[in-house]
Protein backbone atom coordinates (compact mmCIF):
# COMPACT_ATOMS: atom_id res chain seq x y z
CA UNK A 1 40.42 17.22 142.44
CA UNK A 2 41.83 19.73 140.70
CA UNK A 3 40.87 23.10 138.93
CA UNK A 4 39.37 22.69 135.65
CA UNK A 5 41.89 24.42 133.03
CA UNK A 6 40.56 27.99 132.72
CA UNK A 7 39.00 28.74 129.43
CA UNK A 8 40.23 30.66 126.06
CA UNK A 9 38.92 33.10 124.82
CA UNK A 10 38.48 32.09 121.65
CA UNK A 11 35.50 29.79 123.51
CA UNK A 12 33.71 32.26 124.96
CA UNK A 13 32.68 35.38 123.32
CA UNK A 14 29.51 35.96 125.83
CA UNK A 15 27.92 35.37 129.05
CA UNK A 16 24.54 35.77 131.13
CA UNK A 17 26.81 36.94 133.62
CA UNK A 18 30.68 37.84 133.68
CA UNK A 19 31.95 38.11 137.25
CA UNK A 20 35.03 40.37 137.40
CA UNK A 21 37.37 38.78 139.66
CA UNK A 22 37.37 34.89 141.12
CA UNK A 23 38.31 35.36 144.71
CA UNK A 24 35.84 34.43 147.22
CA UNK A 25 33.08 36.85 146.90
CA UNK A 26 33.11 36.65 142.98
CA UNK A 27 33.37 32.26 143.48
CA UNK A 28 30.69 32.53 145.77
CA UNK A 29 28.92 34.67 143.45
CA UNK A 30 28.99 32.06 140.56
CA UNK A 31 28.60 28.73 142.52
CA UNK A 32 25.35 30.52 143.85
CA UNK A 33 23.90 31.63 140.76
CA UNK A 34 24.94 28.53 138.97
CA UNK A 35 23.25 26.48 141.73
CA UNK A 36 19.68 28.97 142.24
CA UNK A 37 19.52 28.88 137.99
CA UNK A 38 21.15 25.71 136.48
CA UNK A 39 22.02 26.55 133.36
CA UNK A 40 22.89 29.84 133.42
CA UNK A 41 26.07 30.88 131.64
CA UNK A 42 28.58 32.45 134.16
CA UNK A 43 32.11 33.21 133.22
CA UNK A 44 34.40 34.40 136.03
CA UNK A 45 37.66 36.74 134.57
CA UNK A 46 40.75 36.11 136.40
CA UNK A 47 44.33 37.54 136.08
CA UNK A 48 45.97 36.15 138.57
CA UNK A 49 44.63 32.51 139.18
CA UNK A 50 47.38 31.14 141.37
CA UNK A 51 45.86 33.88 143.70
CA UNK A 52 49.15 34.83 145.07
CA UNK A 53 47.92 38.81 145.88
CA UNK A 54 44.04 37.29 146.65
CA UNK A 55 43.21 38.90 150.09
CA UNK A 56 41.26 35.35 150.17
CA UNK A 57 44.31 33.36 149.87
CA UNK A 58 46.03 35.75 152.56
CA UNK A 59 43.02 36.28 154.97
CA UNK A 60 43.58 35.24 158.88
CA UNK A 61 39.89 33.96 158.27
CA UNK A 62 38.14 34.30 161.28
CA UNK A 63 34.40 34.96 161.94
CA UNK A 64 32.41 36.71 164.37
CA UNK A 65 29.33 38.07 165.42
CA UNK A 66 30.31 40.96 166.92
CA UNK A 67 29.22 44.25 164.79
CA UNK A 68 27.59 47.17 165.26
CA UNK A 69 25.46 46.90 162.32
CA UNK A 70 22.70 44.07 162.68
CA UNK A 71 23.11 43.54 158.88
CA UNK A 72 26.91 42.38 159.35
CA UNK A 73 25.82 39.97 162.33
CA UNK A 74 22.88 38.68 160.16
CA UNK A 75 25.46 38.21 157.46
CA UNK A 76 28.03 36.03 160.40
CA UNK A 77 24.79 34.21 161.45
CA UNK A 78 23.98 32.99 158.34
CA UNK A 79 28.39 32.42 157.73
CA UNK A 80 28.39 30.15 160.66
CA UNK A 81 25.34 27.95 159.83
CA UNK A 82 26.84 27.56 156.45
CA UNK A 83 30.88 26.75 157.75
CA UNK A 84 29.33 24.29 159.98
CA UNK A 85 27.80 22.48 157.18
CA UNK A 86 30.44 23.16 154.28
CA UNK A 87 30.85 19.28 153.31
CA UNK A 88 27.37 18.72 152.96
CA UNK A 89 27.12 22.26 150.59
CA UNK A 90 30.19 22.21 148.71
CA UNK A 91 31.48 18.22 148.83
CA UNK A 92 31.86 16.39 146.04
CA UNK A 93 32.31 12.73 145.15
CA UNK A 94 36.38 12.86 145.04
CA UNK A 95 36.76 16.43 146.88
CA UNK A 96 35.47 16.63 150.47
CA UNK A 97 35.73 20.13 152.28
CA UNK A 98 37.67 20.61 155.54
CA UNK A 99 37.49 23.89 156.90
CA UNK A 100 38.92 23.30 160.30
CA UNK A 101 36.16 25.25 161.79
CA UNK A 102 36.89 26.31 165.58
CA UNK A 103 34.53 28.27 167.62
CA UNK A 104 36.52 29.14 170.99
CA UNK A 105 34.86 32.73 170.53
CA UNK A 106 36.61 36.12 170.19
CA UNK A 107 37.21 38.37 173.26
CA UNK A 108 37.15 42.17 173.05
CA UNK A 109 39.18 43.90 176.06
CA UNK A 110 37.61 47.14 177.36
CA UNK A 111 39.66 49.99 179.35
CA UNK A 112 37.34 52.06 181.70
CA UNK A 113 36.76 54.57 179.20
CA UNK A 114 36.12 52.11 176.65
CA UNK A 115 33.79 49.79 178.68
CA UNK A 116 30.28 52.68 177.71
CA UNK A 117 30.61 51.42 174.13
CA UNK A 118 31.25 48.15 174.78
CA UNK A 119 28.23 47.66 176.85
CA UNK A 120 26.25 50.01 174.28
CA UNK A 121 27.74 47.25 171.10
CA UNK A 122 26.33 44.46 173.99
CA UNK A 123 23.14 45.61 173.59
CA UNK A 124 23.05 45.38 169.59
CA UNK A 125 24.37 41.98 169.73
CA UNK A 126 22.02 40.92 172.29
CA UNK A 127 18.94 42.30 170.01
CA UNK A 128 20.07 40.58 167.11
CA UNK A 129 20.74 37.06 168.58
CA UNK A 130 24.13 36.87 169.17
CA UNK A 131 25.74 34.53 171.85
CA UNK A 132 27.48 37.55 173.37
CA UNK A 133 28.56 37.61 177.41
CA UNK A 134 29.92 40.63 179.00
CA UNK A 135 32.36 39.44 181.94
CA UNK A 136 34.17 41.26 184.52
CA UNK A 137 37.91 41.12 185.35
CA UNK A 138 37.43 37.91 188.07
CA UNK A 139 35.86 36.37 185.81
CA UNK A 140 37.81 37.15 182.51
CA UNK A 141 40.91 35.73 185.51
CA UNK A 142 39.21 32.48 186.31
CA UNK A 143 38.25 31.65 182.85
CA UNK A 144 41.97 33.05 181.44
CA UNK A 145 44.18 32.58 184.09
CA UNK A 146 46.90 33.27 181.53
CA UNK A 147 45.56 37.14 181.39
CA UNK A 148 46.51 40.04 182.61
CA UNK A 149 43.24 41.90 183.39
CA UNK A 150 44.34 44.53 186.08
CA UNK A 151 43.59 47.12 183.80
CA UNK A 152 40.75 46.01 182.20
CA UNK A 153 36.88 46.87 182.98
CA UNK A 154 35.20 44.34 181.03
CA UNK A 155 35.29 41.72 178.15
CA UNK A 156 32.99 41.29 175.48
CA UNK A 157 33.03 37.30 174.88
CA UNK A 158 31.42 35.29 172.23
CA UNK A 159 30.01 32.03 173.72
CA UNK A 160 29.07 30.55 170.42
CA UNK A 161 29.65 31.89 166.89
CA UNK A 162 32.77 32.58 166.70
CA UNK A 163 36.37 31.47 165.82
CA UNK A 164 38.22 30.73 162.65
CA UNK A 165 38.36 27.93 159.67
CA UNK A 166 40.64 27.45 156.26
CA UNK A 167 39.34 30.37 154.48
CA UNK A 168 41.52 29.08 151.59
CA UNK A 169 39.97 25.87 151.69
CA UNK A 170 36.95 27.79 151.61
CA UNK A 171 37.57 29.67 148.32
CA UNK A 172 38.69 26.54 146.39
CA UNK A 173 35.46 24.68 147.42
CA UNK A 174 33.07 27.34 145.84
CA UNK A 175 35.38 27.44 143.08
CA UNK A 176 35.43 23.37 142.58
CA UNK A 177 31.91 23.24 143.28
CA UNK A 178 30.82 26.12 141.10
CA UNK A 179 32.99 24.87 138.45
CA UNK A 180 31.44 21.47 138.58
CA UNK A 181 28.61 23.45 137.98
CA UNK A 182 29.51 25.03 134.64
CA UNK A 183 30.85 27.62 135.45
CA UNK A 184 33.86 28.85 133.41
CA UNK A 185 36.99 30.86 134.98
CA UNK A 186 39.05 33.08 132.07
CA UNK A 187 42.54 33.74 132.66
CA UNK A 188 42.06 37.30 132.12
CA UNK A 189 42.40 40.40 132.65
CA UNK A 190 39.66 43.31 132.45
CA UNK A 191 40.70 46.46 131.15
CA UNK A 192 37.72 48.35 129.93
CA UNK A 193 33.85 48.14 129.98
CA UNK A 194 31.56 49.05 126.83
CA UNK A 195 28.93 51.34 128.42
CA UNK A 196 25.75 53.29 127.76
CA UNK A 197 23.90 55.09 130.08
CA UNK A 198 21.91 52.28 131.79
CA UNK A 199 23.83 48.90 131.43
CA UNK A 200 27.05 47.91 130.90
CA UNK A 201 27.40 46.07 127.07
CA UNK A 202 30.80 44.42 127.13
CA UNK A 203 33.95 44.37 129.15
CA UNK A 204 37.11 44.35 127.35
CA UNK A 205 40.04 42.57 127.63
CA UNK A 206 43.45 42.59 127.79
CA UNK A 207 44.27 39.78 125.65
CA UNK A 208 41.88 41.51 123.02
CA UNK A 209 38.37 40.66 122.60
CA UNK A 210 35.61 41.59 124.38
CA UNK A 211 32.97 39.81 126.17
CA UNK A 212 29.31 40.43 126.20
CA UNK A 213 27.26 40.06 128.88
CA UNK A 214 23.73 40.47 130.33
CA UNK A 215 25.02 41.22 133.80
CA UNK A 216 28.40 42.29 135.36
CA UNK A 217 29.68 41.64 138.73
CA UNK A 218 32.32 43.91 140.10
CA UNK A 219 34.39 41.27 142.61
CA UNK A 220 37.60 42.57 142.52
CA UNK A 221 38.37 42.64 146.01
CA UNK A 222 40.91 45.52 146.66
CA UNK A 223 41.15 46.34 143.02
CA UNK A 224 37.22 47.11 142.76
CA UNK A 225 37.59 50.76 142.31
CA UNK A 226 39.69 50.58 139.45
CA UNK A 227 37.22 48.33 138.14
CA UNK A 228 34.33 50.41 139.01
CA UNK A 229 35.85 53.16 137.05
CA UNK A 230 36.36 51.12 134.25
CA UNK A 231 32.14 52.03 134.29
CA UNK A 232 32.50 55.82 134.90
CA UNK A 233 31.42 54.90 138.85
CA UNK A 234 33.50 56.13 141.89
CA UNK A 235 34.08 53.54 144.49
CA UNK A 236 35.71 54.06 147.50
CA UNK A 237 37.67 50.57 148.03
CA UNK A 238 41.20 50.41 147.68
CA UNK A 239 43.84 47.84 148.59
CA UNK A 240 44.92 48.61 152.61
CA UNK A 241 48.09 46.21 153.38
CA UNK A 242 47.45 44.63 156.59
CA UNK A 243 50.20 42.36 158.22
CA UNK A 244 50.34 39.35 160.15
CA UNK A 245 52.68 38.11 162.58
CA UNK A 246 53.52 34.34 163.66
CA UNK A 247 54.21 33.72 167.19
CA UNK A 248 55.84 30.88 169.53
CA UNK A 249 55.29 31.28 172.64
CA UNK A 250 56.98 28.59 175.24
CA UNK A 251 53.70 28.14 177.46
CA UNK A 252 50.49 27.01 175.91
CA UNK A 253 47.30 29.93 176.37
CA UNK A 254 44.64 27.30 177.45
CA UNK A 255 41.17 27.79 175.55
CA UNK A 256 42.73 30.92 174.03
CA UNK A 257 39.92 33.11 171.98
CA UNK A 258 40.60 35.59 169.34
CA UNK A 259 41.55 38.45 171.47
CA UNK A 260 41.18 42.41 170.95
CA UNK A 261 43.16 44.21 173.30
CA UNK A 262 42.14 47.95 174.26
CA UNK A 263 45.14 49.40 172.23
CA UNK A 264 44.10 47.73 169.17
CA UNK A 265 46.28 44.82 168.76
CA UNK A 266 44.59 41.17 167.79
CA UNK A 267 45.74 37.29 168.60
CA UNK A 268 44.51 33.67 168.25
CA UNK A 269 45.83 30.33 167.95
CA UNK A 270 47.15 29.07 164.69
CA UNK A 271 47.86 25.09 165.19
CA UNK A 272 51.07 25.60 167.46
CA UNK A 273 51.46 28.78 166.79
CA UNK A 274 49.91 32.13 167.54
CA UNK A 275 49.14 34.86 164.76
CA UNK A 276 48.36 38.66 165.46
CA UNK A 277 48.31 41.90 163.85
CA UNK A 278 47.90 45.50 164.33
CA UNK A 279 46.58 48.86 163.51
CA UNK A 280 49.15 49.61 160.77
CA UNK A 281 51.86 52.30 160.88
CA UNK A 282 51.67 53.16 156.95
CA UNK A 283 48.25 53.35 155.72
CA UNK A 284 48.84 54.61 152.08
CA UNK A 285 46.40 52.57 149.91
CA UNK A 286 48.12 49.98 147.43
CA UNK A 287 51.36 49.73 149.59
CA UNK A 288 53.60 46.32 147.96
CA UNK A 289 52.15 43.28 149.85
CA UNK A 290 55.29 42.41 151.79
CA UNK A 291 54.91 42.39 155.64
CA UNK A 292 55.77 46.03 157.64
CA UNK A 293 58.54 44.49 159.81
CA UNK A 294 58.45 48.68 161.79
CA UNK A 295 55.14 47.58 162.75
CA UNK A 296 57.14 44.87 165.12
CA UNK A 297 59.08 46.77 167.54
CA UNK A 298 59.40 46.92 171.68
CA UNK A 299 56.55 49.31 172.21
CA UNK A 300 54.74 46.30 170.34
CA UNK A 301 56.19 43.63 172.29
CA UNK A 302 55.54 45.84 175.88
CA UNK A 303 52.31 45.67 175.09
CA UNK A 304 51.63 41.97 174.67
CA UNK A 305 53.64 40.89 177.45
CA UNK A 306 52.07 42.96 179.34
CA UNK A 307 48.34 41.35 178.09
CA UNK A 308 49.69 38.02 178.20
CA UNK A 309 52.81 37.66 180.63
CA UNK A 310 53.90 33.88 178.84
CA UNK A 311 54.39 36.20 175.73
CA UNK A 312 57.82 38.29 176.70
CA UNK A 313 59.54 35.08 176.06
CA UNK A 314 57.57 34.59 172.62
CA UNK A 315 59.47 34.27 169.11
CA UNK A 316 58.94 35.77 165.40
CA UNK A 317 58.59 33.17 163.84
CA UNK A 318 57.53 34.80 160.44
CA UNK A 319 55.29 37.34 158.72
CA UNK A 320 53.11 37.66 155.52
CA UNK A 321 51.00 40.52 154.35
CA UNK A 322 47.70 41.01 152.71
CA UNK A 323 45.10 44.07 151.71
CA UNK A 324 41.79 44.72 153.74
CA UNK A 325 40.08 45.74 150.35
CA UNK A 326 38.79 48.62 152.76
CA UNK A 327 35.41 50.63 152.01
CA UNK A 328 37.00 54.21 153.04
CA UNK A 329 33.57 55.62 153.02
CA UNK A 330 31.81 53.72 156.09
CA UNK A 331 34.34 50.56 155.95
CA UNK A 332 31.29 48.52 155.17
CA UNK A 333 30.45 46.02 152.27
CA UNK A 334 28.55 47.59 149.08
CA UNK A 335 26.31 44.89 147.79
CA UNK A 336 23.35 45.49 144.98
CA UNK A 337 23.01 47.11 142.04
CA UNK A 338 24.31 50.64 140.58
CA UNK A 339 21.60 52.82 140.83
CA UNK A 340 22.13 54.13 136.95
CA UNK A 341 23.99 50.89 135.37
CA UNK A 342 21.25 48.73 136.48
CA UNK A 343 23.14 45.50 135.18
CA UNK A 344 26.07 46.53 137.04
CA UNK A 345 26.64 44.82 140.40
CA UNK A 346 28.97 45.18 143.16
CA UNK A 347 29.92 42.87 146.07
CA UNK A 348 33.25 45.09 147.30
CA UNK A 349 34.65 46.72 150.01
CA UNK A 350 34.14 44.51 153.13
CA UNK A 351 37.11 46.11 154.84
CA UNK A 352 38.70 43.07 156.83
CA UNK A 353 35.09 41.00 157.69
CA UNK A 354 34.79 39.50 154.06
CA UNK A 355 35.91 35.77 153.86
CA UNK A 356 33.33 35.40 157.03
CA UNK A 357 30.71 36.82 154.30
CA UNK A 358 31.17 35.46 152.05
CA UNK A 359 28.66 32.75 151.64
CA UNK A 360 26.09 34.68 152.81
CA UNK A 361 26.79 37.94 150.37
CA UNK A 362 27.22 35.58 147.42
CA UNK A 363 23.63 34.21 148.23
CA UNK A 364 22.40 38.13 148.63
CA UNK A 365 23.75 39.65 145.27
CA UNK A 366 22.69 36.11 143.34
CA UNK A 367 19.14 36.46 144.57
CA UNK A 368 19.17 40.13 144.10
CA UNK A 369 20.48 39.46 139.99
CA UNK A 370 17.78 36.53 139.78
CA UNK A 371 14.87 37.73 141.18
CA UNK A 372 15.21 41.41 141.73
CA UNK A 373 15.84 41.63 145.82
CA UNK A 374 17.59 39.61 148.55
CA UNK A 375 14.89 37.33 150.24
CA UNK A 376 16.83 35.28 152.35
CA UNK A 377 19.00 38.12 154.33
CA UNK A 378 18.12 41.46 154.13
CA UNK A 379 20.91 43.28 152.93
CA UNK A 380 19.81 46.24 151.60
CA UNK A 381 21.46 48.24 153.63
CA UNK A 382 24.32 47.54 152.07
CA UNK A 383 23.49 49.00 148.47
CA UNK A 384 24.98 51.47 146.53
CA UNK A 385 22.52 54.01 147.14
CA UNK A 386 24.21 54.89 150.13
CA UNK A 387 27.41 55.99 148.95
CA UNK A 388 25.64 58.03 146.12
CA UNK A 389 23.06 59.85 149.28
CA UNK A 390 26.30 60.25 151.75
CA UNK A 391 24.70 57.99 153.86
CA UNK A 392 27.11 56.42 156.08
CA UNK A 393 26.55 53.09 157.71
CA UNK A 394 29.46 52.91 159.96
CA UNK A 395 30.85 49.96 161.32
CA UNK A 396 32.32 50.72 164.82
CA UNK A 397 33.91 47.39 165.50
CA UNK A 398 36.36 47.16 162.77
CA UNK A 399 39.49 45.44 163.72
CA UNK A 400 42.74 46.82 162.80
């Protein structure tokens, strides 16, 4: 099945809700408010609907429950339940869903100085559920033999929960099945919003009209503050280029995790290859999406050979890039209403963890728009409030 053809304009001149942006969070969006209120009008605007620059068609798409914030590992809990059961969600009749869901866990390295915190995140994880082990180095050795763990104090490892699907495969579903639906997605592009001082009227576009609306969703992944200013509203998310390496390596890495290493480097499988990335070297926001090939270099290469000893006869195979759409304030998701623009919603700033959350933040904001709060995870500290209080909620366990 594929796409319906987006709509005109000249066939849609309102909305009960226009979503700015169709990536995952704002598909999500509208194939959960579409399925909690049949009916309701939902029109998604969408400049660039081959999603070429979508962090959602560029995500490693992984998921874990390993945060520091119980409301981000409520969030994976619910993410997990839902992958697991995609087909029976999002199938339909000539369109099944195949995520590729694998759960060998993900496997956080800790240095002696490092191993406080770790055992201090343990104990969050632990009191929100999560199907977390701490293991020392014999046993990280018997259960990796492929590991160099000399220098390592302990390993956070998640026994259930947590590995990686299609996240691609994931996007297109909510937007098939949302579609089927009714809703509509405009090729589009949002230029301006029509404004008074407690809702948001209209959004303009760039073809030329303007479409009304009773509510507004801001989903524009790393271009959300641009459209939040659109509004008058400062939000601190902006495109951070992230790149991703593909590996060969000659020997196979037997029941190989997603692995964090102490010096901030990441790794899993990818079919028969391996993909990893890195705290980057340039971090100015908006940098052109094409992969930092300085961020591959023999300090780089020391390092993983050194983790994984198979790996100093690996190969480059090839790179691609894509942006975090990172919350600079706390580098957590902003979900909820504006405090002032009360028909003004946001669903931004995830800051690496989003295509995990998706599902479950899509549910959040369309129970929030529909019946005035979040009943089925409690989200709300993720709201907008926050920001406007400078009221950090930091997340601790971001990864690179």
């Amino acid at each position: 099945m594929s796409l319906a053809p987006s709509a005109q304009l000249g066939t849609a001149t309102s909305a009960d809700v226009v979503i700015v942006g169709s990536g995952v969070m704002g598909a999500a969006t509208a194939w959960w408010l579409t399925r909690l209120q049949p009916g309701l009008k939902v029109i998604l605007v969408e400049s660039d609907t081959a999603y070429e620059k979508a962090s959602s068609s560029l995500s490693a798409s992984s998921i874990r429950q390993q945060f520091t914030c119980p409301v981000n590992i409520r969030l994976s809990q619910y993410g997990i339940a839902f992958l697991r059961e995609a087909e029976q969600h999002l199938g339909l009749p000539d369109h099944s869903v195949a995520l590729g869901l694998q759960e060998p866990g993900y496997l956080y390295l800790a240095q002696e100085d490092q191993a406080a915190a770790m055992q201090t995140a343990h104990q969050i994880h632990k009191e929100a559920g999560a199907d977390v082990a701490l293991l020392g180095p014999e046993a990280l050795r018997l259960r990796y033999p492929w590991l160099n763990v000399d220098d390592v104090a302990l390993g956070s490892l998640g026994l259930s929960g947590e590995g990686w699907f299609d996240g691609p495969a994931l996007h297109q579903a909510f937007l098939k099945k949302g579609m089927s639906q009714g809703v509509q997605r405009l090729h589009d592009r949002v230029v301006g919003m029509d404004h008074t001082a407690s809702q948001v009227t209209g959004v303009r576009l760039a073809s030329g009209g303007t479409l009304r609306c009773g509510q507004v969703v801001n989903a524009a992944g790393a271009w959300a503050g641009e459209v939040a200013a659109m509004a008058g509203v400062v939000l601190p998310v902006e495109g951070a280029r992230r790149t991703v390496f593909v590996l060969s390596c000659p020997e196979p890495l037997a029941h190989c995790p997603l692995l964090i290493d102490p010096s901030g480097w990441w790794l899993r499988p990818e079919g028969r290859f391996l993909i990893m990335g890195a705290e980057p070297l340039h971090t100015q926001p908006g940098l052109p999406l094409e992969p930092d090939w300085s961020e591959w270099n023999d300090e780089q290469w020391a390092s993983l050979a050194h983790r994984i000893p198979a790996l100093a006869a690996l190969r480059v195979e090839r790179a691609w890039a894509g942006y975090y759409e990172m919350n600079t304030f706390d580098h957590n998701a902003v979900i909820g209403p504006h405090p002032m623009l009360r028909n003004l919603y946001f669903i931004n700033g995830f800051s690496g963890h989003g295509m995990q959350h998706a599902a479950g933040a899509g549910l959040a904001l369309a129970e929030w728009m529909l019946l005035g709060a979040s009943q089925t995870i409690a989200v709300d500290d993720l709201g907008f409030e926050r920001l406007a209080q400078n009221r950090p909620l930091r997340e601790l366990q971001v990864i690179g």
